[in-house]
PDB file of N, CA and C in Angstrom:
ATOM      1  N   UNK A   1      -1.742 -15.222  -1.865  1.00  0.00           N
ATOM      2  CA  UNK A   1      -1.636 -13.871  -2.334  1.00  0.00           C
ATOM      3  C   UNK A   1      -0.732 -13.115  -1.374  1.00  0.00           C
ATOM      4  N   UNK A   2      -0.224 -12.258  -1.860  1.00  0.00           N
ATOM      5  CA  UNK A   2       1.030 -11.485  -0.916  1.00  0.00           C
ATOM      6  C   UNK A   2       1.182 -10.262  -1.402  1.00  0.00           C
ATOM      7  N   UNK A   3       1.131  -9.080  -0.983  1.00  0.00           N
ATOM      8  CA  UNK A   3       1.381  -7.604  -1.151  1.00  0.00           C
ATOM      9  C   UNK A   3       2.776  -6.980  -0.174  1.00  0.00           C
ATOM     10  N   UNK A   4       3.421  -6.141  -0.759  1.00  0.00           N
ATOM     11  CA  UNK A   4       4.427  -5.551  -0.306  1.00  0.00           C
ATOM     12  C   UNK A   4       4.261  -4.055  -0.242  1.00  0.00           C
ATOM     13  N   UNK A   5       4.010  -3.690   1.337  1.00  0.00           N
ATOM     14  CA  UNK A   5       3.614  -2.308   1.439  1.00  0.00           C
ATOM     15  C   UNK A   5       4.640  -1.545   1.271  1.00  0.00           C
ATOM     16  N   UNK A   6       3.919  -0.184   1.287  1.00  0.00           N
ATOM     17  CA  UNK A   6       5.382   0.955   0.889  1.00  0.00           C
ATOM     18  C   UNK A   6       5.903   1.270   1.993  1.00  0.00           C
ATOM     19  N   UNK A   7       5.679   0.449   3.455  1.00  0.00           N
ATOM     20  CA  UNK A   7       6.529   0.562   4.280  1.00  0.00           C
ATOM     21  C   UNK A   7       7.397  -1.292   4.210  1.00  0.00           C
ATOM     22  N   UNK A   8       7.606  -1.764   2.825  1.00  0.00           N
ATOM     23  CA  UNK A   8       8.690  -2.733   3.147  1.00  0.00           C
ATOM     24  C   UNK A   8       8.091  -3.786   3.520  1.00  0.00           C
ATOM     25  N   UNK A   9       7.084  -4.150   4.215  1.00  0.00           N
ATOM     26  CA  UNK A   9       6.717  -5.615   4.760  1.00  0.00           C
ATOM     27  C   UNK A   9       5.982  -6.487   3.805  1.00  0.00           C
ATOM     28  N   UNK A  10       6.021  -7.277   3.554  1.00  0.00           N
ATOM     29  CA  UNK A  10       5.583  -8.558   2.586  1.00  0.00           C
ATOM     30  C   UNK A  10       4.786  -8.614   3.884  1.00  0.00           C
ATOM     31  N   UNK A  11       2.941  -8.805   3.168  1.00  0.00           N
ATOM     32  CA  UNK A  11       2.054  -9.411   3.866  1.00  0.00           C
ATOM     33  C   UNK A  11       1.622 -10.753   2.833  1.00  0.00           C
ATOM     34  N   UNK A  12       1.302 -11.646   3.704  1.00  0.00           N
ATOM     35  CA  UNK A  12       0.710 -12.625   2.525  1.00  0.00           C
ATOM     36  C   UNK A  12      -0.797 -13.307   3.158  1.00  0.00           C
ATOM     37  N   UNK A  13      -1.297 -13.337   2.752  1.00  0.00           N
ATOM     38  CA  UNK A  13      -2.418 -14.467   2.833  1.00  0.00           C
ATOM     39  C   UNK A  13      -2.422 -15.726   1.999  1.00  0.00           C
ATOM     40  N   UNK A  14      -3.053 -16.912   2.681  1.00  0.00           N
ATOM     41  CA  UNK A  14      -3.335 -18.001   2.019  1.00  0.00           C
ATOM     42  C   UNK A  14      -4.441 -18.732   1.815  1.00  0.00           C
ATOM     43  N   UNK A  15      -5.098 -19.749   1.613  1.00  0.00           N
ATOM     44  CA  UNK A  15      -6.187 -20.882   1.321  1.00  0.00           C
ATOM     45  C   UNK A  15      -7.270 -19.355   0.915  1.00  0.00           C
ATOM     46  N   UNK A  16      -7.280 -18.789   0.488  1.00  0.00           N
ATOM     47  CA  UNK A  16      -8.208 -17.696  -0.696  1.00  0.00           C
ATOM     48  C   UNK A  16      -9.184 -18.545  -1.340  1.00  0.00           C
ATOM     49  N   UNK A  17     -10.719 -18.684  -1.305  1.00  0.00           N
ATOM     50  CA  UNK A  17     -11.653 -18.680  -2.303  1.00  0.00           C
ATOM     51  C   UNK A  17     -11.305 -18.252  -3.734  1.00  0.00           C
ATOM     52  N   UNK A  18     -11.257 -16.801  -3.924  1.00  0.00           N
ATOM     53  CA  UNK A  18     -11.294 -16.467  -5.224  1.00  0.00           C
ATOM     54  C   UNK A  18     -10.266 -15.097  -4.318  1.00  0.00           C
ATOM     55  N   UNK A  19      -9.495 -14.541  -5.378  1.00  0.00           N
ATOM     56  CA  UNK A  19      -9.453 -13.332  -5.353  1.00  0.00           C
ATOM     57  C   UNK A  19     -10.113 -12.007  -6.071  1.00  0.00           C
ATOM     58  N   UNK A  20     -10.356 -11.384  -5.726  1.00  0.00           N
ATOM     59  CA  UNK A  20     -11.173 -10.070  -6.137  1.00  0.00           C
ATOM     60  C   UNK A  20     -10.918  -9.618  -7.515  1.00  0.00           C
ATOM     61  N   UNK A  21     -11.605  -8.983  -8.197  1.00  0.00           N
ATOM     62  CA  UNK A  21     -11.602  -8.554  -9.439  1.00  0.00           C
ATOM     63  C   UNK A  21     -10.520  -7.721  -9.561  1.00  0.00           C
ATOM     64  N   UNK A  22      -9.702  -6.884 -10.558  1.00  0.00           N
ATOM     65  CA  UNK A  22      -9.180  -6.081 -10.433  1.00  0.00           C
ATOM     66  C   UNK A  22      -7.697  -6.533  -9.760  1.00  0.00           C
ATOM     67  N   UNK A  23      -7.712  -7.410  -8.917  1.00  0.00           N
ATOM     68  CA  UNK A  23      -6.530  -7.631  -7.908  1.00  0.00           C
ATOM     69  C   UNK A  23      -5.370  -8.292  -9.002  1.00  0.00           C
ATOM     70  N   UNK A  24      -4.296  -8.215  -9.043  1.00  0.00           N
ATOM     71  CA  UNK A  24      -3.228  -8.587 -10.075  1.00  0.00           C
ATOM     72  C   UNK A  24      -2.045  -8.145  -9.426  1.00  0.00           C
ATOM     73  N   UNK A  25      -0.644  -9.024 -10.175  1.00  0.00           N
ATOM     74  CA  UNK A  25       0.324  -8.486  -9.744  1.00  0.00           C
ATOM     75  C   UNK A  25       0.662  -6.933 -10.378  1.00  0.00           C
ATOM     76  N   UNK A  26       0.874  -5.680  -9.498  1.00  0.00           N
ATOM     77  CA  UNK A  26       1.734  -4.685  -9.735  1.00  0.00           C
ATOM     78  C   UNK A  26       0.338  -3.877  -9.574  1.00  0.00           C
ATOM     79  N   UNK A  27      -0.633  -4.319  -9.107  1.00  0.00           N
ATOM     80  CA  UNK A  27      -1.705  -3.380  -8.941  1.00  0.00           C
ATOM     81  C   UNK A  27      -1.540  -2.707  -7.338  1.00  0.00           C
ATOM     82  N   UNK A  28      -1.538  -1.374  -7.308  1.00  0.00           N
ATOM     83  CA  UNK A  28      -1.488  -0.890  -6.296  1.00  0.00           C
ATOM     84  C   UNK A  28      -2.963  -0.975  -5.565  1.00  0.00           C
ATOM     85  N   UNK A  29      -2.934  -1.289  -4.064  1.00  0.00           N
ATOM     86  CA  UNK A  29      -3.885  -0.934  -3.240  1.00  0.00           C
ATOM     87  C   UNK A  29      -3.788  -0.471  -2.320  1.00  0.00           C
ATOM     88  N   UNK A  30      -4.969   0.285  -1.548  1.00  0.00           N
ATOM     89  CA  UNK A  30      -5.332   1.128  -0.617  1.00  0.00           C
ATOM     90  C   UNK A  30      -5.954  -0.060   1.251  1.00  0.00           C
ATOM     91  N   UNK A  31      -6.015   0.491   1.827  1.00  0.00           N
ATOM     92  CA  UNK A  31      -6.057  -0.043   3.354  1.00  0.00           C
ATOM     93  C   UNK A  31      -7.773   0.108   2.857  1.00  0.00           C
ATOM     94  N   UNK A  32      -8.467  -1.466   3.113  1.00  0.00           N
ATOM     95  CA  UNK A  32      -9.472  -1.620   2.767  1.00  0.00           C
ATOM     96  C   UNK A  32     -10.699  -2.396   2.086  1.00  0.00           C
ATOM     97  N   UNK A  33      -9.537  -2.147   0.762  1.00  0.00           N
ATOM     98  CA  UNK A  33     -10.017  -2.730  -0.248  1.00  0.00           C
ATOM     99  C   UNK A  33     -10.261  -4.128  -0.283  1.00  0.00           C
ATOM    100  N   UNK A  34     -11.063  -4.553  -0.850  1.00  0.00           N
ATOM    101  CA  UNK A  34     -11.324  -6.198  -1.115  1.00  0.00           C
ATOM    102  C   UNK A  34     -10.098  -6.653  -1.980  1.00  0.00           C
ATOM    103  N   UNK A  35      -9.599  -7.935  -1.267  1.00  0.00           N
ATOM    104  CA  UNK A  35      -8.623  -8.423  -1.547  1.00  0.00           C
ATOM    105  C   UNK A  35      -9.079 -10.028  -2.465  1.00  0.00           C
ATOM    106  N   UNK A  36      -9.762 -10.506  -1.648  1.00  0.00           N
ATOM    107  CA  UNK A  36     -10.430 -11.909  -2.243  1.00  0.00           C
ATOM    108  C   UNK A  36     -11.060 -12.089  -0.751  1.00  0.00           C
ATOM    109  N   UNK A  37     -11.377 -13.871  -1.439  1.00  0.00           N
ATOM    110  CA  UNK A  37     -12.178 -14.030  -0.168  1.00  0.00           C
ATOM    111  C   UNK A  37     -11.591 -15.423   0.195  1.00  0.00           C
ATOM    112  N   UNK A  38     -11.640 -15.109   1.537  1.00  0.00           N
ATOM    113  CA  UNK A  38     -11.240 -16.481   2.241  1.00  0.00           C
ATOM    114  C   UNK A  38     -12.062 -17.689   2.318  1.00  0.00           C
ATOM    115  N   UNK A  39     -11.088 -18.887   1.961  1.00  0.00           N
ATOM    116  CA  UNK A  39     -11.916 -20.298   1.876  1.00  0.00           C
ATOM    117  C   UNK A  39     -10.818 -21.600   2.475  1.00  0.00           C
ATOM    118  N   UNK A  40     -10.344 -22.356   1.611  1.00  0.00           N
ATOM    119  CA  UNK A  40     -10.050 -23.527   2.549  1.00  0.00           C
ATOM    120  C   UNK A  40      -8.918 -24.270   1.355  1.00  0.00           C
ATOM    121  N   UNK A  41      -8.199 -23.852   0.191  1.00  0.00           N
ATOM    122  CA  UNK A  41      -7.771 -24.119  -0.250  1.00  0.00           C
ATOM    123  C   UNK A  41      -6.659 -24.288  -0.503  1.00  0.00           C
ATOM    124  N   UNK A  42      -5.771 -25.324  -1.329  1.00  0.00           N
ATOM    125  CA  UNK A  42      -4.381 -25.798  -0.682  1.00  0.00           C
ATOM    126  C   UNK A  42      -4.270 -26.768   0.409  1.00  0.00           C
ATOM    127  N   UNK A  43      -3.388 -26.902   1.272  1.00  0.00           N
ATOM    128  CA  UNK A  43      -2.982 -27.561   1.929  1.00  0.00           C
ATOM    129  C   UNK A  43      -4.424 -27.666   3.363  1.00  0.00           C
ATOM    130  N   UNK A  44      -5.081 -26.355   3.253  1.00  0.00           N
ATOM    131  CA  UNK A  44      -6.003 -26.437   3.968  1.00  0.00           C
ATOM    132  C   UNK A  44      -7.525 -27.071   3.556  1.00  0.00           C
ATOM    133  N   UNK A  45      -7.360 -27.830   2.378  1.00  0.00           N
ATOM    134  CA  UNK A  45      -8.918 -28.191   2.391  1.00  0.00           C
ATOM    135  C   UNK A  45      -9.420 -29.288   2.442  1.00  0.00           C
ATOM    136  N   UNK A  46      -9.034 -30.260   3.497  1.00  0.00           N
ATOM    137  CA  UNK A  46      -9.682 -30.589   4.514  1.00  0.00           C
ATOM    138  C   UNK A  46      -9.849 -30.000   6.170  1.00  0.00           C
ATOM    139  N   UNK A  47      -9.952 -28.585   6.125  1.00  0.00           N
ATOM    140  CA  UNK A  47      -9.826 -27.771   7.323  1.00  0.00           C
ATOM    141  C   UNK A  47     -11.487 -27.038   7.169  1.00  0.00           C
ATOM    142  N   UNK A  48     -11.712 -26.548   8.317  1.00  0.00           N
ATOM    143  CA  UNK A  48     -12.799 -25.594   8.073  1.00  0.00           C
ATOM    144  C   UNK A  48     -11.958 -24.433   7.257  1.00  0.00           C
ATOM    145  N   UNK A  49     -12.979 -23.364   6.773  1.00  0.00           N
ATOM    146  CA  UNK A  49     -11.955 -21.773   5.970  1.00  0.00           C
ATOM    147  C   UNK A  49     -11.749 -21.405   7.047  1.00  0.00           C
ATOM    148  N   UNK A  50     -10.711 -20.719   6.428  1.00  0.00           N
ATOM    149  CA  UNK A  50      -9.710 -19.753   7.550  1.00  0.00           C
ATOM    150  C   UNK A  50      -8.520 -18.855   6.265  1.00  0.00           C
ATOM    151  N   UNK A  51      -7.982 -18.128   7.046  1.00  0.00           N
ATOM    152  CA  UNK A  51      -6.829 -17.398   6.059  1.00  0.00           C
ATOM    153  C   UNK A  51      -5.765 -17.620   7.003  1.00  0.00           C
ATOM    154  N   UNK A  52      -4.468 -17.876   6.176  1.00  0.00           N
ATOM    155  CA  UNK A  52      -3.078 -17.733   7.174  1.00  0.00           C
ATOM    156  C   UNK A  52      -2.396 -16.475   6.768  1.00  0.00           C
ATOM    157  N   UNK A  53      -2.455 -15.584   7.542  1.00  0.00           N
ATOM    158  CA  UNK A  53      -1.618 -14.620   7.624  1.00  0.00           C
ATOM    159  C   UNK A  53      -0.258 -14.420   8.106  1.00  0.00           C
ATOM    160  N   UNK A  54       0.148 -13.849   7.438  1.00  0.00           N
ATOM    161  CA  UNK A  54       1.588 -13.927   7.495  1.00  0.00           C
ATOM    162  C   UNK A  54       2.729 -12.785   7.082  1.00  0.00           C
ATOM    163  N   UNK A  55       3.491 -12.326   8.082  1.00  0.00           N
ATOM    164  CA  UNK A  55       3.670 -10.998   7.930  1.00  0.00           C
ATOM    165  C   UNK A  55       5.571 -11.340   8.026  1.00  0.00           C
ATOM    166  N   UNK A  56       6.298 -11.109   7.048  1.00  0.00           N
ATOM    167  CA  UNK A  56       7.794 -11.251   6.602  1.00  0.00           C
ATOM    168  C   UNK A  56       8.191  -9.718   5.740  1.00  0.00           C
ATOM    169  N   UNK A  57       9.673 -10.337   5.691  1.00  0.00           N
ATOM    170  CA  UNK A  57      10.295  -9.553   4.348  1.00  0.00           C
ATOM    171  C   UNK A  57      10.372  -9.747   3.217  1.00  0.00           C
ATOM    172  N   UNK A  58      10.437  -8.926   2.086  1.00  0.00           N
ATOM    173  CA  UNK A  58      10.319  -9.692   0.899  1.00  0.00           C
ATOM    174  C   UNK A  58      11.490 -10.885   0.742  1.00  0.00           C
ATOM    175  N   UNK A  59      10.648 -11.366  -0.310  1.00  0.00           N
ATOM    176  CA  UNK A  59      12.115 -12.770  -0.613  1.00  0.00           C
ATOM    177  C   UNK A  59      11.663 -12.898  -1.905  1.00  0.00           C
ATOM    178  N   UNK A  60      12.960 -13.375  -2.471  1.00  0.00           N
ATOM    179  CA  UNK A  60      12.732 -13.978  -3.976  1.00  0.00           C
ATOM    180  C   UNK A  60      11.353 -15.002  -3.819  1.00  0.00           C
ATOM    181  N   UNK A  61      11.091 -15.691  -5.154  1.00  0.00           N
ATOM    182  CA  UNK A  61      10.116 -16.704  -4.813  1.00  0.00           C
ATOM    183  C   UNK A  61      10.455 -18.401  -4.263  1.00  0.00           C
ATOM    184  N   UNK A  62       9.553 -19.223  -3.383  1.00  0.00           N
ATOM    185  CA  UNK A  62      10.894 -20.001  -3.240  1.00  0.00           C
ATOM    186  C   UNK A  62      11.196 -20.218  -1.696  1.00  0.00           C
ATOM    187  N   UNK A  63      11.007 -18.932  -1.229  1.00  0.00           N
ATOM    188  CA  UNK A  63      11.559 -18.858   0.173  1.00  0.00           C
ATOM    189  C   UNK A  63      10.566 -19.062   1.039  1.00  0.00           C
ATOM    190  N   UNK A  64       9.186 -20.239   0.954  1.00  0.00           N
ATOM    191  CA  UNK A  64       8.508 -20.678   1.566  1.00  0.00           C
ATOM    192  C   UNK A  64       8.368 -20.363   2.562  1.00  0.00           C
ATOM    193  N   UNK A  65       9.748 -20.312   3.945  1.00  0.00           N
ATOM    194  CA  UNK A  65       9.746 -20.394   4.838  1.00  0.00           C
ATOM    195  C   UNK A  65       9.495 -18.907   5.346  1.00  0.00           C
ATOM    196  N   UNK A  66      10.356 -18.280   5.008  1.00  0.00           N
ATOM    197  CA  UNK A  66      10.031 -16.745   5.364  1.00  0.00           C
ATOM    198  C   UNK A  66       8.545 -15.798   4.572  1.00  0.00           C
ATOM    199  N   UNK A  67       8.290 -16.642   3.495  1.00  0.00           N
ATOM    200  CA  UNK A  67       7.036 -15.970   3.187  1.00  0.00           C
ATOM    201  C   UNK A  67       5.659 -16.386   3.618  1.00  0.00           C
ATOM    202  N   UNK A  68       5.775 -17.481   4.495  1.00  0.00           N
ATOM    203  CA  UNK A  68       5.016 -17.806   4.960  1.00  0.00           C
ATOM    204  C   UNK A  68       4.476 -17.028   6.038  1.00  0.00           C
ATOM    205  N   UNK A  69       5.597 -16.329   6.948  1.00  0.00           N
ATOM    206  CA  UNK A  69       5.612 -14.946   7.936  1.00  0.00           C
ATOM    207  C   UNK A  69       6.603 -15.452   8.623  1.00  0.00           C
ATOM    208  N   UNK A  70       7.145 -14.766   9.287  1.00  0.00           N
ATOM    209  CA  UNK A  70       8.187 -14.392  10.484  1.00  0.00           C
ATOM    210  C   UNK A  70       8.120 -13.767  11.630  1.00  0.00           C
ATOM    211  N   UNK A  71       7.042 -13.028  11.370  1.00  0.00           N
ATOM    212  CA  UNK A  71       6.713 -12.338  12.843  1.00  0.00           C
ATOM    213  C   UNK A  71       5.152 -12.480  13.043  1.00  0.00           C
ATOM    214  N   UNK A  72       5.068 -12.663  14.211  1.00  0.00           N
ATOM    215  CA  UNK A  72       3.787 -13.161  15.174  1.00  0.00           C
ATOM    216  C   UNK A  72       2.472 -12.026  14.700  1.00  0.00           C
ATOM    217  N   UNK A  73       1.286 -12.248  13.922  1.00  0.00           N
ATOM    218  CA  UNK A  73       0.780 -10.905  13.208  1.00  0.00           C
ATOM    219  C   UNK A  73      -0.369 -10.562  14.266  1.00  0.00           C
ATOM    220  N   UNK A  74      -0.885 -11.628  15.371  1.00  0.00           N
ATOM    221  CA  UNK A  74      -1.897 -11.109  16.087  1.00  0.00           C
ATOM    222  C   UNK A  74      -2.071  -9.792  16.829  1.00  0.00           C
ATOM    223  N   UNK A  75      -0.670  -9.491  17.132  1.00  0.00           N
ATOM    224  CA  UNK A  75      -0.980  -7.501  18.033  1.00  0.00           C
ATOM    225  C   UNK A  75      -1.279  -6.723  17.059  1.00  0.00           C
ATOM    226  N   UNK A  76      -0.806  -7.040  15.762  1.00  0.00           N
ATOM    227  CA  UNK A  76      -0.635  -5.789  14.779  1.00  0.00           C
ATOM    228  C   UNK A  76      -2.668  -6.077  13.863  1.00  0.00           C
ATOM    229  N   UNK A  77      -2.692  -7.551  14.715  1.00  0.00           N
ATOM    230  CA  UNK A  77      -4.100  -7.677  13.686  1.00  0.00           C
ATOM    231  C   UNK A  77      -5.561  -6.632  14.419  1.00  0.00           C
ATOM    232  N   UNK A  78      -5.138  -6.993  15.923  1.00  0.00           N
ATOM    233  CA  UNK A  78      -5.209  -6.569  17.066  1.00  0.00           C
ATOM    234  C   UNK A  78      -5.828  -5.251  16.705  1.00  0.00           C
ATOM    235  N   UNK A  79      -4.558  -4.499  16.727  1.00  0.00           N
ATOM    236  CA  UNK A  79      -4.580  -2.824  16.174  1.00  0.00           C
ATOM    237  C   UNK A  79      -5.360  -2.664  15.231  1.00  0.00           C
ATOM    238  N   UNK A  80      -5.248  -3.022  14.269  1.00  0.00           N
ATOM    239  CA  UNK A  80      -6.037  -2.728  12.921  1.00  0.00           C
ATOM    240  C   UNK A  80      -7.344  -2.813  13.118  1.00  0.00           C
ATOM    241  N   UNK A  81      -7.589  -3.917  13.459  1.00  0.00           N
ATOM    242  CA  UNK A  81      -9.111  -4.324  13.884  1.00  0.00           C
ATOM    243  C   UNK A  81      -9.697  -3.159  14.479  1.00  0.00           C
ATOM    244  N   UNK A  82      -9.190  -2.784  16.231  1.00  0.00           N
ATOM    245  CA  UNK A  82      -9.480  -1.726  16.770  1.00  0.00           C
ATOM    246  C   UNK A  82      -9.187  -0.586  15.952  1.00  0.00           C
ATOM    247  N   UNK A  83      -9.100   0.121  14.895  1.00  0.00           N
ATOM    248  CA  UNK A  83      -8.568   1.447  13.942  1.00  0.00           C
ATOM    249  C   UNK A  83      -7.308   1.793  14.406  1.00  0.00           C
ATOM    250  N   UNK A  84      -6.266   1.199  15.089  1.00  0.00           N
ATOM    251  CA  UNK A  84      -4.943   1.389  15.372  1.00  0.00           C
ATOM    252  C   UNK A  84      -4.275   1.420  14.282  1.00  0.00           C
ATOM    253  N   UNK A  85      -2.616   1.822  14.482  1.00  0.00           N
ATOM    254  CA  UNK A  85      -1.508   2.101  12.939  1.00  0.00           C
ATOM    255  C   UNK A  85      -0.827   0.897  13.671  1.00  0.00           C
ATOM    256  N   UNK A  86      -0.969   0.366  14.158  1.00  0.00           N
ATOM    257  CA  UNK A  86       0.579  -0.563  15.003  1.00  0.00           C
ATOM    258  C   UNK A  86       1.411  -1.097  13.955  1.00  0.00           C
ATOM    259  N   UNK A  87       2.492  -0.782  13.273  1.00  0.00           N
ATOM    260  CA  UNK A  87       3.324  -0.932  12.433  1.00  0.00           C
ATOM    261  C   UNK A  87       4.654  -2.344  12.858  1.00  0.00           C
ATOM    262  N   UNK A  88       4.169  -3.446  11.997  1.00  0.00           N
ATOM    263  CA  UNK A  88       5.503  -4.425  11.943  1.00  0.00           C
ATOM    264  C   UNK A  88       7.029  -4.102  11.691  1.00  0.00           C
ATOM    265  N   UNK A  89       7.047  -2.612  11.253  1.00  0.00           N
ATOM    266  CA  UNK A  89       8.623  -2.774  10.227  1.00  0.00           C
ATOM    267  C   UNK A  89       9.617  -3.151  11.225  1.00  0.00           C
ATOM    268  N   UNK A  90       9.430  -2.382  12.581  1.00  0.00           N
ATOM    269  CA  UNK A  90      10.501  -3.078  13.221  1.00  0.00           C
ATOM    270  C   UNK A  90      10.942  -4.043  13.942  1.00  0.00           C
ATOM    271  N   UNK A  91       9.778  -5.050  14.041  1.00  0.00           N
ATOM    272  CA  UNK A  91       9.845  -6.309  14.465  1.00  0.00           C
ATOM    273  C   UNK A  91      10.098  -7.383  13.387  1.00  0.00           C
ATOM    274  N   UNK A  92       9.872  -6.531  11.922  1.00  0.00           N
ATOM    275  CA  UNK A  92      10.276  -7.143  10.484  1.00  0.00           C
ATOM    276  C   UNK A  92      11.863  -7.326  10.672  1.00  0.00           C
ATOM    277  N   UNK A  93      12.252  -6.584  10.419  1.00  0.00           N
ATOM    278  CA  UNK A  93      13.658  -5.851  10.312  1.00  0.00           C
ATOM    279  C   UNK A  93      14.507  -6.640  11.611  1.00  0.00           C
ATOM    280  N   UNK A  94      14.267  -6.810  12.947  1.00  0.00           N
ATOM    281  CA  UNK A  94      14.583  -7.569  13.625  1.00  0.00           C
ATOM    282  C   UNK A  94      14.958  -9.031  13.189  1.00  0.00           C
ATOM    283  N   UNK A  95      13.582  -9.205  12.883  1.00  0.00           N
ATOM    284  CA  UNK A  95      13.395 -10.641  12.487  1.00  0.00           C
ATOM    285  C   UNK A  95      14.236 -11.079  11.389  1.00  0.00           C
ATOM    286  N   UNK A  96      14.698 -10.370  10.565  1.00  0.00           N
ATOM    287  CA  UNK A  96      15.886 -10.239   9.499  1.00  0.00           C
ATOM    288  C   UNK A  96      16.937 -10.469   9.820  1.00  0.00           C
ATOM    289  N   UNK A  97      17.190  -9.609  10.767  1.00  0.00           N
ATOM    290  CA  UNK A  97      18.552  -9.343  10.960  1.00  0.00           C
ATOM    291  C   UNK A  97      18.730 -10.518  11.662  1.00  0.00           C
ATOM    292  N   UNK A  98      18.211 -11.406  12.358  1.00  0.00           N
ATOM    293  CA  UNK A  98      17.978 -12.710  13.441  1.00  0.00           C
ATOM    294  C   UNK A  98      18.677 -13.656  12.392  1.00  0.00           C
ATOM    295  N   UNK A  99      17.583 -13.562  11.474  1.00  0.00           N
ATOM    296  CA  UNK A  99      17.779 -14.775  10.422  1.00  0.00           C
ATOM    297  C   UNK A  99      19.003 -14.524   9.483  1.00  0.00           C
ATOM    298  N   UNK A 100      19.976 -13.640   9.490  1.00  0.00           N
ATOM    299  CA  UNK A 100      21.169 -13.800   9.085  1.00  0.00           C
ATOM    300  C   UNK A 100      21.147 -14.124   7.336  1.00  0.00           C
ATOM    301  N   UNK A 101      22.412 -14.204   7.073  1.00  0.00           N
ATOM    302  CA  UNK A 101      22.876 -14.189   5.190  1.00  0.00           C
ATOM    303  C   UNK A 101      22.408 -15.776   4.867  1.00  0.00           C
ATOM    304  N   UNK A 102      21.829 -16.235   5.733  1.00  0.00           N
ATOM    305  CA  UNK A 102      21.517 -17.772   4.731  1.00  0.00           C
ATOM    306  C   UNK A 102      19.758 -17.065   4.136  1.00  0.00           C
ATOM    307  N   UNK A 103      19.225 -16.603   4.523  1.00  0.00           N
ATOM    308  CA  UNK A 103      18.096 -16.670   3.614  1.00  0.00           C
ATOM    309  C   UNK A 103      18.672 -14.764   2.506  1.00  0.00           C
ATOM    310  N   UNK A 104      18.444 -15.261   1.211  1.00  0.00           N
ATOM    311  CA  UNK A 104      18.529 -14.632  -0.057  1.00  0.00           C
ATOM    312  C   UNK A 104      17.385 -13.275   0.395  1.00  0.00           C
ATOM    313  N   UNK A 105      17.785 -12.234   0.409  1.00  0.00           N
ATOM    314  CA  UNK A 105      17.077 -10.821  -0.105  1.00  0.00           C
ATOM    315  C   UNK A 105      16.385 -10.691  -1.309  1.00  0.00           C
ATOM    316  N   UNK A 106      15.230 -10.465  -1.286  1.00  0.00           N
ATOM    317  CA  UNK A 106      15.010 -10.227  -2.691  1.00  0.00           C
ATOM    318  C   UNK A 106      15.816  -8.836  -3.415  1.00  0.00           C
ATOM    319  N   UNK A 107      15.867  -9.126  -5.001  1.00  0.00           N
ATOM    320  CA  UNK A 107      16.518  -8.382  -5.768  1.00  0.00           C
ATOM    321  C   UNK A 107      15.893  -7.667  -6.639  1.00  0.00           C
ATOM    322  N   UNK A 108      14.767  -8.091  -7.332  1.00  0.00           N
ATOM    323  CA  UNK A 108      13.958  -7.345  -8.213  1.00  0.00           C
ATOM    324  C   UNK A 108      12.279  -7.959  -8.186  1.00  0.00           C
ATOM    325  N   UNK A 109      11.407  -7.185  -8.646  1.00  0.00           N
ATOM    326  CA  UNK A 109       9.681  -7.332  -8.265  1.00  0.00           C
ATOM    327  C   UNK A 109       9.326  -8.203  -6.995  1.00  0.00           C
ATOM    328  N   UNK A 110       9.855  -7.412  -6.153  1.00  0.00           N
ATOM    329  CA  UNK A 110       9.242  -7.681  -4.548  1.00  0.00           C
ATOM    330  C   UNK A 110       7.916  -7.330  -4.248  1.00  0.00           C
TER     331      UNK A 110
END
């Protein structure tokens, strides 16, 4: 599952139990809300559960590599946890600009 905040960053999660009712593509959400629930599925299930988080730019679909994340999410998980704002965009945006014109921008429903 992957959401694109209105500050620009593609968050994604992975190996999800179920996702939450209500949750769909183009549904807007709020800082909070039940997203689904984490379990062990995919590539992870022979693992104990866990979620992979993963914090990038948008990309078409496809771009495995960058949607998997690009930037390191533990300070920013860090923050949140503690009620902090610690904001990725500009370690996003870095991380972009690093990775240069070989990886594709997304173009439309990011």
């Amino acid at each position: 599952m992957s959401l694109v905040g209105v500050d620009g960053v593609r968050y994604y999660g992975s190996h999800l139990e179920a996702v939450a009712p209500g949750i769909a593509p183009g549904v807007t959400v709020r800082a909070g809300r039940l997203l689904g629930r984490v379990g062990n599925s995919g590539s992870a299930s022979i693992t104990p559960v866990h979620l992979h988080f993963g914090i990038s730019w948008p990309t078409r679909p496809g771009i495995w590599w960058v949607r998997r994340g690009m930037v390191p999410p533990q300070r920013y998980l860090d923050s949140w946890r503690d009620g902090g704002n610690l904001s990725p965009v500009r370690a996003v945006r870095a991380a972009r600009k690093a990775a240069g014109a070989d990886v594709p921008r997304c173009q439309a429903r990011c």
